[in-house]
Structure formats: C-alpha cells, structure tokens
Protein backbone atom coordinates (compact mmCIF):
# COMPACT_ATOMS: atom_id res chain seq x y z
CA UNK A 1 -1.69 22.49 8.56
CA UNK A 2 -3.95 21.82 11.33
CA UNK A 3 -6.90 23.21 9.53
CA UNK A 4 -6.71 20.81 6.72
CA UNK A 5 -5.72 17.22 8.94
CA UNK A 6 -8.37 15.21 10.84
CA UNK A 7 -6.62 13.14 13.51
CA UNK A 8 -8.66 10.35 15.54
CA UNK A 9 -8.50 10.72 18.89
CA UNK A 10 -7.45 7.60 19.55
CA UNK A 11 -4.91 7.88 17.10
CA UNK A 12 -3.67 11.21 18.02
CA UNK A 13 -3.56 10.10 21.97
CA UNK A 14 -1.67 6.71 21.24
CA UNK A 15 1.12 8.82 18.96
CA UNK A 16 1.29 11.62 21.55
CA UNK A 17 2.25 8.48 24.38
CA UNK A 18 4.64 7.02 21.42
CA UNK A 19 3.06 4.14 20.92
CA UNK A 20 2.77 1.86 17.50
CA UNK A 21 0.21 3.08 14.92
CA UNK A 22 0.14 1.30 11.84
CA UNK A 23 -1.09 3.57 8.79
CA UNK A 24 -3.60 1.88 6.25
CA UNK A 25 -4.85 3.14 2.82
CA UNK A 26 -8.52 4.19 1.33
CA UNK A 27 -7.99 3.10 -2.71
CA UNK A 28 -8.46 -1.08 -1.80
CA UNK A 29 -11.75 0.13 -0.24
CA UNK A 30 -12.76 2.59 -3.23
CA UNK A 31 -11.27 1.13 -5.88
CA UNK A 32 -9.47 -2.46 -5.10
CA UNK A 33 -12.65 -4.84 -4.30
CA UNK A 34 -16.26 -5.00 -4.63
CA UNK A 35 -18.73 -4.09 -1.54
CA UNK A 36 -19.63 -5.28 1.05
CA UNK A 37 -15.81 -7.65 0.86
CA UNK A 38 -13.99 -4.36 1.03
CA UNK A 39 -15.65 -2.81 4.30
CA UNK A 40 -15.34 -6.28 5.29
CA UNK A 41 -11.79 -6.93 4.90
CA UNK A 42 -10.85 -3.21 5.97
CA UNK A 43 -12.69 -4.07 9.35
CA UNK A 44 -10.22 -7.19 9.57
CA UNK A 45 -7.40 -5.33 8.67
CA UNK A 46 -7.81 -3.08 11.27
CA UNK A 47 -8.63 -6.04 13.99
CA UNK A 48 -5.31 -7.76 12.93
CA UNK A 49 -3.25 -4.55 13.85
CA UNK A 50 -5.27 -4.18 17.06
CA UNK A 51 -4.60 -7.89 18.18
CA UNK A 52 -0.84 -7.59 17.54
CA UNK A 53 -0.80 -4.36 20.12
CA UNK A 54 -0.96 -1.67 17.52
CA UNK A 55 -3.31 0.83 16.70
CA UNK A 56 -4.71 1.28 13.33
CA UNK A 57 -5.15 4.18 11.21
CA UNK A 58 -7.16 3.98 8.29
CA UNK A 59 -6.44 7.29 5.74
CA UNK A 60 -8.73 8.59 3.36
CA UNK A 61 -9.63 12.38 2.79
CA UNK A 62 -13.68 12.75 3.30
CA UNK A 63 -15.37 16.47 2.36
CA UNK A 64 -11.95 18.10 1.81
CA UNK A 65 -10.37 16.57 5.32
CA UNK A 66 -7.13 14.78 5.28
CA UNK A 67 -8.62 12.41 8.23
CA UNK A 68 -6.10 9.41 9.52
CA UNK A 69 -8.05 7.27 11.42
CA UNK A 70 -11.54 6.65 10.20
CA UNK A 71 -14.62 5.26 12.24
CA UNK A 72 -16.54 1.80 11.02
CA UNK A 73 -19.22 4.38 9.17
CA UNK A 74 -16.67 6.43 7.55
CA UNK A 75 -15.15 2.98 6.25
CA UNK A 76 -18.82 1.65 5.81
CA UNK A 77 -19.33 4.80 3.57
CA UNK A 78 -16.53 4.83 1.51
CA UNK A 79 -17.67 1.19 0.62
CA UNK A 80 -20.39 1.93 -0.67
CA UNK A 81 -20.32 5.64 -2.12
CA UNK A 82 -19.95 5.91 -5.67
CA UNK A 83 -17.57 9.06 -7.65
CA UNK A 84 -14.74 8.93 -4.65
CA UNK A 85 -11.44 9.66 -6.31
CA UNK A 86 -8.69 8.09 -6.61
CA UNK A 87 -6.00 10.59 -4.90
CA UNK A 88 -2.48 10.67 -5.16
CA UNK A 89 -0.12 13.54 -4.51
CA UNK A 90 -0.94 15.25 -7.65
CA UNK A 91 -4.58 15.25 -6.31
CA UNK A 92 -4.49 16.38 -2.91
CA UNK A 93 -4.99 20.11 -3.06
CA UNK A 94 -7.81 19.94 -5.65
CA UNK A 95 -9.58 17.41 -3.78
CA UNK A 96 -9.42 19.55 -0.52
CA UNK A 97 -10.28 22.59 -2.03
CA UNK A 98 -13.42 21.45 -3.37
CA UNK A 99 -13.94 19.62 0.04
CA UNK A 100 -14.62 16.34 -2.11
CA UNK A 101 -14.12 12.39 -1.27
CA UNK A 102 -10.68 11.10 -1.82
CA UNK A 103 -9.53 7.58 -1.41
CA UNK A 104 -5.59 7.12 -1.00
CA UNK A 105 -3.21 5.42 -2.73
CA UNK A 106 -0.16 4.68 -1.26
CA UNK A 107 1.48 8.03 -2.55
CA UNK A 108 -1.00 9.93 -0.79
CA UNK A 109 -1.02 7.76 2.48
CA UNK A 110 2.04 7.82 3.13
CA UNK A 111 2.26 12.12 2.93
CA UNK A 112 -0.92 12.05 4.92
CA UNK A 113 0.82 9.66 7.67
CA UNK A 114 4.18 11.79 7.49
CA UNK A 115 2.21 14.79 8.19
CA UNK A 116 0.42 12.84 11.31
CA UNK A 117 3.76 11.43 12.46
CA UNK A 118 3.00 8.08 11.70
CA UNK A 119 5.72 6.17 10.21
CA UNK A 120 4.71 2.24 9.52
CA UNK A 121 2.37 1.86 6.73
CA UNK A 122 0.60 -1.51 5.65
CA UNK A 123 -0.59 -1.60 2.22
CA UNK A 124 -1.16 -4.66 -0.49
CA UNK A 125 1.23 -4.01 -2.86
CA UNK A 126 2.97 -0.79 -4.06
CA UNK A 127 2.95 0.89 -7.39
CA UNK A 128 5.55 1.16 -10.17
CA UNK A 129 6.53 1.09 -13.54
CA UNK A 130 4.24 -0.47 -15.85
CA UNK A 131 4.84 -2.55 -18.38
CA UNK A 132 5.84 -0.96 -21.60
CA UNK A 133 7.07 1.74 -19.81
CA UNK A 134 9.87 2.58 -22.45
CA UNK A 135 6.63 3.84 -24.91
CA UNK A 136 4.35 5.48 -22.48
CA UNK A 137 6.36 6.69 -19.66
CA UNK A 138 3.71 5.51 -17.08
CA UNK A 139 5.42 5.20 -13.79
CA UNK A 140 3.27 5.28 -10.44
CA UNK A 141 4.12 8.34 -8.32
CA UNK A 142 4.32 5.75 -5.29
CA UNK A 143 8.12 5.50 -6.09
CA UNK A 144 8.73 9.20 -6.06
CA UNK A 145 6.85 9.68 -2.77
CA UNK A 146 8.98 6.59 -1.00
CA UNK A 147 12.38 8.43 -2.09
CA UNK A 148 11.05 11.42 -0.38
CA UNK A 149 8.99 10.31 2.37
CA UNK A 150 9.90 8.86 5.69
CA UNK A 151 7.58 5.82 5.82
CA UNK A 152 8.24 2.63 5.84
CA UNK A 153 6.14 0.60 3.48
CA UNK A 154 4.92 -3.26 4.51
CA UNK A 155 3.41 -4.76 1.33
CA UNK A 156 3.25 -8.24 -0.46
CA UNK A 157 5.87 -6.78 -3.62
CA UNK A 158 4.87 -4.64 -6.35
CA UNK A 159 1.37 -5.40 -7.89
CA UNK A 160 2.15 -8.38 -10.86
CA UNK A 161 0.57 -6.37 -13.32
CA UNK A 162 4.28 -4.34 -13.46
CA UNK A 163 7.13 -4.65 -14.86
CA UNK A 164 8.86 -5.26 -11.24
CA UNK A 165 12.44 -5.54 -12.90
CA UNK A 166 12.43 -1.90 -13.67
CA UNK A 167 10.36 -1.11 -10.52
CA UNK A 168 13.63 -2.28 -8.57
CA UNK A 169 15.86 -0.66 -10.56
CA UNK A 170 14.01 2.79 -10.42
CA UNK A 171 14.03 2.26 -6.86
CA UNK A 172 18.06 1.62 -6.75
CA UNK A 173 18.01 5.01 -8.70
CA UNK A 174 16.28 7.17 -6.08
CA UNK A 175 17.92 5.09 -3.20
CA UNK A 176 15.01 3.25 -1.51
CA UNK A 177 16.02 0.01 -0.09
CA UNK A 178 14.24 -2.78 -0.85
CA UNK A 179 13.99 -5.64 1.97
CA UNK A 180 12.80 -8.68 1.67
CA UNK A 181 11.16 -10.19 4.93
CA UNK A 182 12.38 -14.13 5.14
CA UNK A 183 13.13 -13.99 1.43
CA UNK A 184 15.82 -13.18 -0.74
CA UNK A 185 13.30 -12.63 -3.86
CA UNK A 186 10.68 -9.88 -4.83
CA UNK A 187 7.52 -11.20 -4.09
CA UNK A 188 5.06 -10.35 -6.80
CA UNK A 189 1.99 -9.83 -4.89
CA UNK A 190 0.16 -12.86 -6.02
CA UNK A 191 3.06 -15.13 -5.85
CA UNK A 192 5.79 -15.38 -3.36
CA UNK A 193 8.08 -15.14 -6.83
CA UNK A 194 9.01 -12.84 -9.58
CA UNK A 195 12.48 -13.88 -10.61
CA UNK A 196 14.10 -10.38 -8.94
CA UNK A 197 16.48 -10.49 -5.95
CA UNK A 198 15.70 -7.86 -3.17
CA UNK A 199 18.81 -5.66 -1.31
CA UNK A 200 18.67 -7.31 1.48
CA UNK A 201 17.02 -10.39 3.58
CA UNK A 202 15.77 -9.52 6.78
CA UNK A 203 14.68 -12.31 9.13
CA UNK A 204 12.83 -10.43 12.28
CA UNK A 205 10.64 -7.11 12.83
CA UNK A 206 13.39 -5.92 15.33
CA UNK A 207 16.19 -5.61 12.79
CA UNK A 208 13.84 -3.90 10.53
CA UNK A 209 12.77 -1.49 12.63
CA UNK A 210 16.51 -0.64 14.09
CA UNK A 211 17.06 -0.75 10.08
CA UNK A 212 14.66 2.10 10.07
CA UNK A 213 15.85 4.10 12.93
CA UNK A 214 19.35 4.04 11.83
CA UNK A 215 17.84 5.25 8.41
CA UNK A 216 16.29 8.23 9.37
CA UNK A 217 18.37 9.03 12.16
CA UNK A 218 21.23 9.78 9.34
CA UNK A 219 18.87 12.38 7.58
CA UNK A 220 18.97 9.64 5.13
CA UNK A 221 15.42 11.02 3.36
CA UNK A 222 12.59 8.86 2.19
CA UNK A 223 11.01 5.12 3.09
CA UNK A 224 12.00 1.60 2.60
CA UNK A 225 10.10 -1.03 0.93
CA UNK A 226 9.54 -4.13 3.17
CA UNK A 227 8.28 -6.79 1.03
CA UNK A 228 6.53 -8.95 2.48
CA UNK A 229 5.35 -12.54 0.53
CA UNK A 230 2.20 -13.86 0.28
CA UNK A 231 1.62 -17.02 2.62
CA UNK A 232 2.72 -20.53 0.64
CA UNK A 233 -0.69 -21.59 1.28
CA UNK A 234 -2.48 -18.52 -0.23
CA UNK A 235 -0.28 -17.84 -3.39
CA UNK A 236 -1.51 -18.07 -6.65
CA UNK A 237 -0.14 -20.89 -9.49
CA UNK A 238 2.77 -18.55 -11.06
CA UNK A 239 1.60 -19.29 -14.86
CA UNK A 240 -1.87 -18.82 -14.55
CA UNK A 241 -1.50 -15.76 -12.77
CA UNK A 242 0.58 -14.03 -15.63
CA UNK A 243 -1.62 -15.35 -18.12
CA UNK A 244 -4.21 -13.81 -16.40
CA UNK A 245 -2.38 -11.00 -16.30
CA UNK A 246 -1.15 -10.91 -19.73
CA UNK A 247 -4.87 -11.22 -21.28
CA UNK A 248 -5.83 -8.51 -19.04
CA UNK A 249 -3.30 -6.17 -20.32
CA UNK A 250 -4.04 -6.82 -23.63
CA UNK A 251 -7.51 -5.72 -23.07
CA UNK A 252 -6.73 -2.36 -21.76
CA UNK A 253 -4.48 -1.57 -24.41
CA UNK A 254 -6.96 -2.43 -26.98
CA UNK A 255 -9.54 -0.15 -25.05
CA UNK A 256 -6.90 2.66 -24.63
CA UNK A 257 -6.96 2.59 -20.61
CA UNK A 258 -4.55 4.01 -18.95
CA UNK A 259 -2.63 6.12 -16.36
CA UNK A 260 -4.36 6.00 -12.78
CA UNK A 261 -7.78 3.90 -14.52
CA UNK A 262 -5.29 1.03 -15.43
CA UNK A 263 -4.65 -0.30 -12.43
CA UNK A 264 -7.95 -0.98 -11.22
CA UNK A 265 -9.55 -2.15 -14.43
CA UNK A 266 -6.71 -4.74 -14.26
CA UNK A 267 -7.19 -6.28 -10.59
CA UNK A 268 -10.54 -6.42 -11.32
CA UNK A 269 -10.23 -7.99 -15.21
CA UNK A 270 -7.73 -10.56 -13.42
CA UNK A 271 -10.36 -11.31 -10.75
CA UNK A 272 -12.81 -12.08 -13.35
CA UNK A 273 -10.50 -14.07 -15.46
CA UNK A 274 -8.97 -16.06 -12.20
CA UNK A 275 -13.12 -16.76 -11.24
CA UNK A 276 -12.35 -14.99 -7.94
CA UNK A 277 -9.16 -16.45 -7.09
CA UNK A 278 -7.14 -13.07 -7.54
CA UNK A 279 -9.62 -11.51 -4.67
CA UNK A 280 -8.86 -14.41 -2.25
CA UNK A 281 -5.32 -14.08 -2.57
CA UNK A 282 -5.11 -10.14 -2.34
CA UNK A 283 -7.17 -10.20 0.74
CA UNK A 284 -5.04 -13.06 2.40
CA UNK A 285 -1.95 -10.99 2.17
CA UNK A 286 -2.97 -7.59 2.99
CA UNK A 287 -4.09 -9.64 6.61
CA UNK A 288 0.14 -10.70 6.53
CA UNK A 289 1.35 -7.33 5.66
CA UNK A 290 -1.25 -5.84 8.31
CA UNK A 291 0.27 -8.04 11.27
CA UNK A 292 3.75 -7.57 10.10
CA UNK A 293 3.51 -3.86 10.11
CA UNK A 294 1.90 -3.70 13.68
CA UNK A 295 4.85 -5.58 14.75
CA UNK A 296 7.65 -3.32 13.48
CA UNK A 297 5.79 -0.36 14.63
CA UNK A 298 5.57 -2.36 18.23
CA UNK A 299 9.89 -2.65 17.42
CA UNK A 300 10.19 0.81 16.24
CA UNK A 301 8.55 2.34 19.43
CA UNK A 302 10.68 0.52 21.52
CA UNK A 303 13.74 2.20 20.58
C-alpha cells in the first residue's frame, strides 16, 4: 500500500495528532471549469477549510501516485495540463500502472481518503443515475463507492443534470443515508430545490458528526450523503436552470455522448447556455460545502 499512496506531510502529521482534515477532489480542476478559475477556486477552497481550523487535502493521482494533499504547483499543473483522466474506481489500477495523471471523481476520492484515514470529504455535488436511466443503465459508480466506503460526503445535492428521484431511491437501496443540512429537501446543486425529501434534517455539524460516529462505530459499512444547499443568494432561477439543462441533454443525445464524457460536456453546455451563470453558482457552493465539511471534521475529532 505504502508504495502506491503519497501523503503530505502536513496532512499525514495533522491525521497522526487526530486532528480534522477535510478531503477535496481533482475532476472540478481537470474537468469541471475552465483555467485559470479552477486553480483559482481550488486555492479558495482550500483557504476556506484552513480558516475554519481544518486542514485540507486536495486528491488527485499524478505519475502513477495516489497523492492526498497536493502543493499550489501540483494544483497549478493539473489546471493547466491537457490528457489528465478522469479516474474513478474502475480506473485506478490502470492509471497507476502506467504511472499516468488522474484527476478524481468523487468515487475515487473518497477510496483514496479511506486508504489515508481521512473521513470528511467536500465535493460539489455527487454523481448518480442519469436521466433515462431505465434505457441505458448509466448510473455513476459514486453511489456504489458511498455504500461501501466510510466517508462522509458534504456536497450541494446531486448534480441537476440527474434524475435525483431515482438517485435517492438507489441510495435507500444500498442503505446510505441521506441528510439534509437545515433542509428537509434535496438540494439540486444549482437550486436549493428539487421536489425530493431527504431522510433526515439535521440542524448543526455536531449532530452530524456524532451521526457519523455512531454509524461507523456499529460496523454499519459505507458513507452518508450530507447535502448541503446552495446559499439563497447564489441559487439559480429553478426554470431556467432545467431548461438549460434540458437543451443540454438533448444535445448530447443527438451527438451520442455518454458514460463518464456526459457529465462534463453538460456543466460546461449549461455554462454556455446560462452565459456563465452555471460557473458562478457551482463555485459559490463548493466554498459552503468546503466550510461545512471543515466543521464536522472539527466535530468528528472531538469525539
């Protein structure tokens, strides 16, 4: 194990003392915005975590290492390189083997964190089953890995370009819990609504985090979803965002993308539909789920 992972020393000192680390993921810089706004907001991210008392760890696998904690150049490069792939669990081995550049979904961050010990993860929104998923059987590996995997996911929903009804009920199926931080409804990443009730309301980091404890210390296997909505302020008009959305799908269909290529041509044909607006909002609420993370890891430590 220890010949493939790449710990920071920072990040390997502040988990050997049993402090908070807050896990982050590589595919929003590779594959989620345009340079220089993802190095950019990546920087922030990590600031945010750092001024709540946490310590972040950025995840990303760079010339076959499984690193978990990456520098301002590593970040910086995987900005701006061209080619890196897109690496969930189904990728990992390959993408070590032939020592090559993988960015991380949230699949593949949080296996990467479980093997580091980390357990908080802050992310933008997770993956799930896409729409039409009845025909084409596309369903993000992100749900498998949180049934399995003992990390606790902060994000702003599922991404809007799903069909977040199933989503939740694939997620009842493999028995993740789905929480809903001061809300009783699944955000939908853009928009603070989708029209889905959550499993349960939770109203401070501390009950979340004793929520987690309790979890794990049961042998009950796998992570919980903590969604997290986008701030009032930031959301995005709920009908203009599924048209948007809508249009966008309709493209991708007629161009026959699909599987792990969908989501990103989508977030980025809804950015250039929205004229930019998308961007905004995805960045605002990555900075939320960033400082609510760092302060359920700050809970989780304490106990």
């Amino acid at each position: 194990m220890k010949e493939y992972l790449n710990i920071n020393p920072e990040v390997h000192e502040t988990l050997k003392k049993g402090k908070a680390v807050v896990a982050l993921e590589s595919t929003i810089i590779s594959h989620g915005m345009p340079y220089p706004k993802n190095v950019e907001t990546a920087l922030n991210v990590e600031k945010i975590i750092r001024d709540e008392g946490a310590v972040p760890a950025t995840i990303a696998i760079l010339k076959g290492e499984l690193k978990v904690g990456l520098t301002g150049e590593e970040i910086e490069y995987l900005g701006r390189v061209k080619n890196v792939i897109k690496t969930s669990r189904r990728d990992i081995p390959f993408i070590v083997a032939k020592k090559a550049d993988g960015a991380t979904t949230v699949a593949s961050t949080m296996i990467i964190a479980s093997l580091a010990g980390i357990k908080i993860f802050a992310t933008g929104g997770i993956g799930g089953v896409h729409r039409r998923a009845s025909e084409t059987f596309d369903i993000s590996a992100d749900l498998e890995e949180l049934a399995k995997t003992d990390v606790a996911v902060i994000c702003a929903g599922a991404k809007s370009i799903l069909d977040i009804g199933l989503t939740l009920e694939y997620l009842e199926t493999r028995g993740v819990p789905v929480v809903g931080y001061r809300t009783e409804e699944m955000p939908a990443f853009y928009t603070r609504k989708s029209g889905c009730k959550v499993d349960y309301r939770v109203d401070s980091p501390e009950e979340i985090a004793l929520a987690l404890k309790t979890k794990w210390d049961l042998g009950l296997k796998g992570g919980m979803v903590i969604a997290n909505p986008i701030e009032e302020e930031y959301q995005m008009d709920y009908d203009t965002i599924n048209a948007a959305i809508d249009k966008a799908i309709k493209e991708a269909e007629e161009k026959g993308i699909k599987g792990k290529d969908s989501t990103p041509f989508l977030l980025a044909r809804v950015k250039e539909i929205t004229g930019g607006d998308s961007l905004e909002a995805n960045i605002r609420l990555v900075y939320n789920n960033a400082s609510l993370a760092a302060k359920i890891a700050l809970e989780l430590q304490k106990l």
